[in-house]
N, C-alpha and C. Protein backbone atom coordinates (compact mmCIF):
# COMPACT_ATOMS: atom_id res chain seq x y z
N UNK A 1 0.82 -1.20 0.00
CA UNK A 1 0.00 0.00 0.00
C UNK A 1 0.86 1.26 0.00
N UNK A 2 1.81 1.36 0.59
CA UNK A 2 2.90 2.37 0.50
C UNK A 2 3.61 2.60 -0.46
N UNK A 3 3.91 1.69 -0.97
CA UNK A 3 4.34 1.72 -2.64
C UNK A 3 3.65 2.16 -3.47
N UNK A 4 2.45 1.93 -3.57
CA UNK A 4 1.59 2.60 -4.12
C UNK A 4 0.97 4.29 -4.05
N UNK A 5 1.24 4.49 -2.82
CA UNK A 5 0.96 6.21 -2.20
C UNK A 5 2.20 7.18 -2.86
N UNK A 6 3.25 6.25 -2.28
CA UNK A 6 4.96 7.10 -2.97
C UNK A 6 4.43 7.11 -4.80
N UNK A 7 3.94 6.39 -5.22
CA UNK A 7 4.01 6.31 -7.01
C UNK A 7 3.13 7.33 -7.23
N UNK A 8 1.96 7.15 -6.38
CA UNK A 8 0.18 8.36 -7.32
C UNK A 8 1.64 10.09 -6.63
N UNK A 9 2.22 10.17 -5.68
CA UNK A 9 3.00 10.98 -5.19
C UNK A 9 4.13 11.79 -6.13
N UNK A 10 4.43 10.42 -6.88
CA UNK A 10 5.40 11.05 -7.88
C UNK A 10 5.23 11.12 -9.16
N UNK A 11 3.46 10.71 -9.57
CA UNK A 11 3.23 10.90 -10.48
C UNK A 11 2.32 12.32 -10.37
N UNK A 12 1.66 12.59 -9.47
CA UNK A 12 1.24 13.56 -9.13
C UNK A 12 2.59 15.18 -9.33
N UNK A 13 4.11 14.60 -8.33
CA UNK A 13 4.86 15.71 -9.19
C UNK A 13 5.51 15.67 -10.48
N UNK A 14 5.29 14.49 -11.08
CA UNK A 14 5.60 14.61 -12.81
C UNK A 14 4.43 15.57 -13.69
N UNK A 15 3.51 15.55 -12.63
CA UNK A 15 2.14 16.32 -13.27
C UNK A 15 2.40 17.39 -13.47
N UNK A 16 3.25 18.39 -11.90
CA UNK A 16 3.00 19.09 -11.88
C UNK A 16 3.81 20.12 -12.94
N UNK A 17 5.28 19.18 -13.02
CA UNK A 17 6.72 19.71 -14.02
C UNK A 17 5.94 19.63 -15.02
N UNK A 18 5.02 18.53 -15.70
CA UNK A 18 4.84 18.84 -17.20
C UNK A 18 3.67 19.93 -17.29
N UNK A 19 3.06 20.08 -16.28
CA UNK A 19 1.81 21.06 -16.77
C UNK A 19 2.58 22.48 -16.59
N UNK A 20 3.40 22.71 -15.89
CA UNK A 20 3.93 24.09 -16.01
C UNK A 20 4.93 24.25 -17.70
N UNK A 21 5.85 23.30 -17.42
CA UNK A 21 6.40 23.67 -18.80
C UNK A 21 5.41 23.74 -20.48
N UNK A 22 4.55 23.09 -20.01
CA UNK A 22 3.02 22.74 -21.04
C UNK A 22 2.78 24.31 -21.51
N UNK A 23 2.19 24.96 -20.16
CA UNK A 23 1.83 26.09 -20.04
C UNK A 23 2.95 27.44 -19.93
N UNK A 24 4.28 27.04 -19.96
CA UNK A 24 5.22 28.30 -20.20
C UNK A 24 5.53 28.32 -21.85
N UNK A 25 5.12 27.72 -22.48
CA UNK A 25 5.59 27.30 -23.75
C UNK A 25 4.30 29.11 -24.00
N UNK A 26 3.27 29.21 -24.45
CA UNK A 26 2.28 30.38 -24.90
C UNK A 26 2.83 30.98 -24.01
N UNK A 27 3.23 31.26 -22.66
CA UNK A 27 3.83 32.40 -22.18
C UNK A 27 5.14 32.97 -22.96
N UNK A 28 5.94 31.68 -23.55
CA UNK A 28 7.16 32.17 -23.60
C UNK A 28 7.16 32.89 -25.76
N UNK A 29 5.88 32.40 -25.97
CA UNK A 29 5.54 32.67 -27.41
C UNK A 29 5.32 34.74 -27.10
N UNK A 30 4.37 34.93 -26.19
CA UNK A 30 4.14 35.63 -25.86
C UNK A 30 5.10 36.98 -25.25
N UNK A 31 5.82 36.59 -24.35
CA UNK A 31 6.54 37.34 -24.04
C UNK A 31 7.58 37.55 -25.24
N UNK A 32 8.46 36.81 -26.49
CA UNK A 32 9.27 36.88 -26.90
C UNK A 32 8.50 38.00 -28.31
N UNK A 33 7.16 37.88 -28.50
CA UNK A 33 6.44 38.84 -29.24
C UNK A 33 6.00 40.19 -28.61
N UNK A 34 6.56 40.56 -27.69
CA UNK A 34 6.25 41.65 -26.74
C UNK A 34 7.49 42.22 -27.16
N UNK A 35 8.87 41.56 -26.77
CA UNK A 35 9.82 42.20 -26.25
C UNK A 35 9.97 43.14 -27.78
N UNK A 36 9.64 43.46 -29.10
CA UNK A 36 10.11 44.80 -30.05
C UNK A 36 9.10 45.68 -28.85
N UNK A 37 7.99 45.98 -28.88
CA UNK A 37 6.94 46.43 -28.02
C UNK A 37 7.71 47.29 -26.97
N UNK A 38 7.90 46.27 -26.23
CA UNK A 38 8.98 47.03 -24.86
C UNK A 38 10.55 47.12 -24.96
N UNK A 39 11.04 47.31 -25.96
CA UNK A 39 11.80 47.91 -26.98
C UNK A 39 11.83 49.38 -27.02
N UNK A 40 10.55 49.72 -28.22
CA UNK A 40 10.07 50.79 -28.50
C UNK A 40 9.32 51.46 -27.68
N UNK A 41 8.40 51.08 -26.98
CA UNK A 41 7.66 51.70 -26.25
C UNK A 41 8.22 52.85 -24.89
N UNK A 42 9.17 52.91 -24.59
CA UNK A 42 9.96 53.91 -23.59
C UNK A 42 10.28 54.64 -24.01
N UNK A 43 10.47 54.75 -25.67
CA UNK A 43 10.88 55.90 -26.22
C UNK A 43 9.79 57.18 -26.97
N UNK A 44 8.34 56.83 -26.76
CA UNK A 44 7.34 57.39 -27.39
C UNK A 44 6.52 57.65 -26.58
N UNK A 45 5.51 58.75 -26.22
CA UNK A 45 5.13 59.46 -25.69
C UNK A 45 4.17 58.53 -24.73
N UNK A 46 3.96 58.11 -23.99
CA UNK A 46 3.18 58.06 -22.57
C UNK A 46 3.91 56.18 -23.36
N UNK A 47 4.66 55.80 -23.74
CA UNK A 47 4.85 54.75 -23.91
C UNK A 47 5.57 53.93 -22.44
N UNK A 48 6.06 54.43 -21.62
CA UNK A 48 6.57 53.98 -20.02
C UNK A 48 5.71 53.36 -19.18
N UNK A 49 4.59 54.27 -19.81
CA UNK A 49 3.26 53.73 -19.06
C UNK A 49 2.39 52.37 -19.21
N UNK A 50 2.70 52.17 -20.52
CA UNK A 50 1.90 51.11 -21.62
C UNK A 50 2.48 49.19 -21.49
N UNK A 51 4.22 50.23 -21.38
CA UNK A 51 5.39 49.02 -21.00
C UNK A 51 4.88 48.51 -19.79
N UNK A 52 5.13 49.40 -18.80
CA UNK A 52 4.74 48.89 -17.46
C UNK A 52 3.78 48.22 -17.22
N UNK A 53 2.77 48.12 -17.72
CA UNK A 53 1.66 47.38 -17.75
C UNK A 53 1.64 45.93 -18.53
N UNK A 54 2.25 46.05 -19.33
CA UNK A 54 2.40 44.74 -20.30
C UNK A 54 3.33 44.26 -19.28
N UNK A 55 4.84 44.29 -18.73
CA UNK A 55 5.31 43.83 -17.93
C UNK A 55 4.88 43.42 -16.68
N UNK A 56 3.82 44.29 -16.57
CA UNK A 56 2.68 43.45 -14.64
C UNK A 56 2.10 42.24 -15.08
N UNK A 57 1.55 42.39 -16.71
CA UNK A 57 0.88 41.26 -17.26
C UNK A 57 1.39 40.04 -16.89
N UNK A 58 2.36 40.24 -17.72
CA UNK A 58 3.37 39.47 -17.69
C UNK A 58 3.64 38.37 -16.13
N UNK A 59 4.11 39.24 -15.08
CA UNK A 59 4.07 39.04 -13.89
C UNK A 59 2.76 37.72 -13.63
N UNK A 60 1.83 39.10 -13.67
CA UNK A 60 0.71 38.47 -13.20
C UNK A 60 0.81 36.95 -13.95
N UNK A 61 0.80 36.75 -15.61
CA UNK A 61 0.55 35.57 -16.00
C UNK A 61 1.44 34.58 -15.51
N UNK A 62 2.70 34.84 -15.41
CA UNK A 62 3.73 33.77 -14.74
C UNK A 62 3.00 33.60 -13.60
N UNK A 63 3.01 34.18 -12.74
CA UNK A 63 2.26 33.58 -10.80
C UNK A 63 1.17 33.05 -11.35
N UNK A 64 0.09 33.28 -12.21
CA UNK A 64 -1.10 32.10 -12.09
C UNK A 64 -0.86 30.77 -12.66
N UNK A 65 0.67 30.72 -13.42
CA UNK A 65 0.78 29.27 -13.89
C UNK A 65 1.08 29.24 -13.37
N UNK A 66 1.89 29.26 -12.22
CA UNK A 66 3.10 28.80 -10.78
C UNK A 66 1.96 28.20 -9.90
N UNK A 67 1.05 29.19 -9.70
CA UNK A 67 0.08 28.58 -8.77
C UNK A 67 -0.88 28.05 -9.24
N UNK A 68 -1.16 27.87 -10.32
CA UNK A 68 -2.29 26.71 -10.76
C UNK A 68 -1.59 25.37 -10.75
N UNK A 69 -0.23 25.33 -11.11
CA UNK A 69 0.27 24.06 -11.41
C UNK A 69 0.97 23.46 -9.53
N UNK A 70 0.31 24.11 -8.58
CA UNK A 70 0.76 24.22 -7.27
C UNK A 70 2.52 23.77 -6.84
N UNK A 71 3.27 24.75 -7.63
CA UNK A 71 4.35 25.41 -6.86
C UNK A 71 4.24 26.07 -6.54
């Protein structure tokens, strides 16, 4: 029976490695189509403002895959 608890245990954290890297893959599509964006954007008029926000996004989207995939 213990053998069995340790396995659903470590299949449970194989879950958790593949569902995050699953889900950084569209983050990382994402962020790498941003970065001309926040590039340019510091140099054009209220553009500091626009950056900063795409970068909280950002933020924000990394922590809800961290914590959906419970790391």
């Amino acid at each position: 029976m213990s053998s069995l608890v340790q396995t659903l245990s470590s299949v449970k954290g194989v879950q958790r490695v593949m569902l995050v890297a699953l889900m950084m893959i569209p983050l990382l599509i994402v962020t790498i189509g941003l970065l001309p964006a926040l590039m340019i954007l510091p140099f054009l008029h209220g553009g500091v403002d626009q950056a900063r926000k795409l970068v909280a996004q950002l933020i924000i989207w990394t922590r809800t895959i961290l914590k959906g995939a419970g790391t």
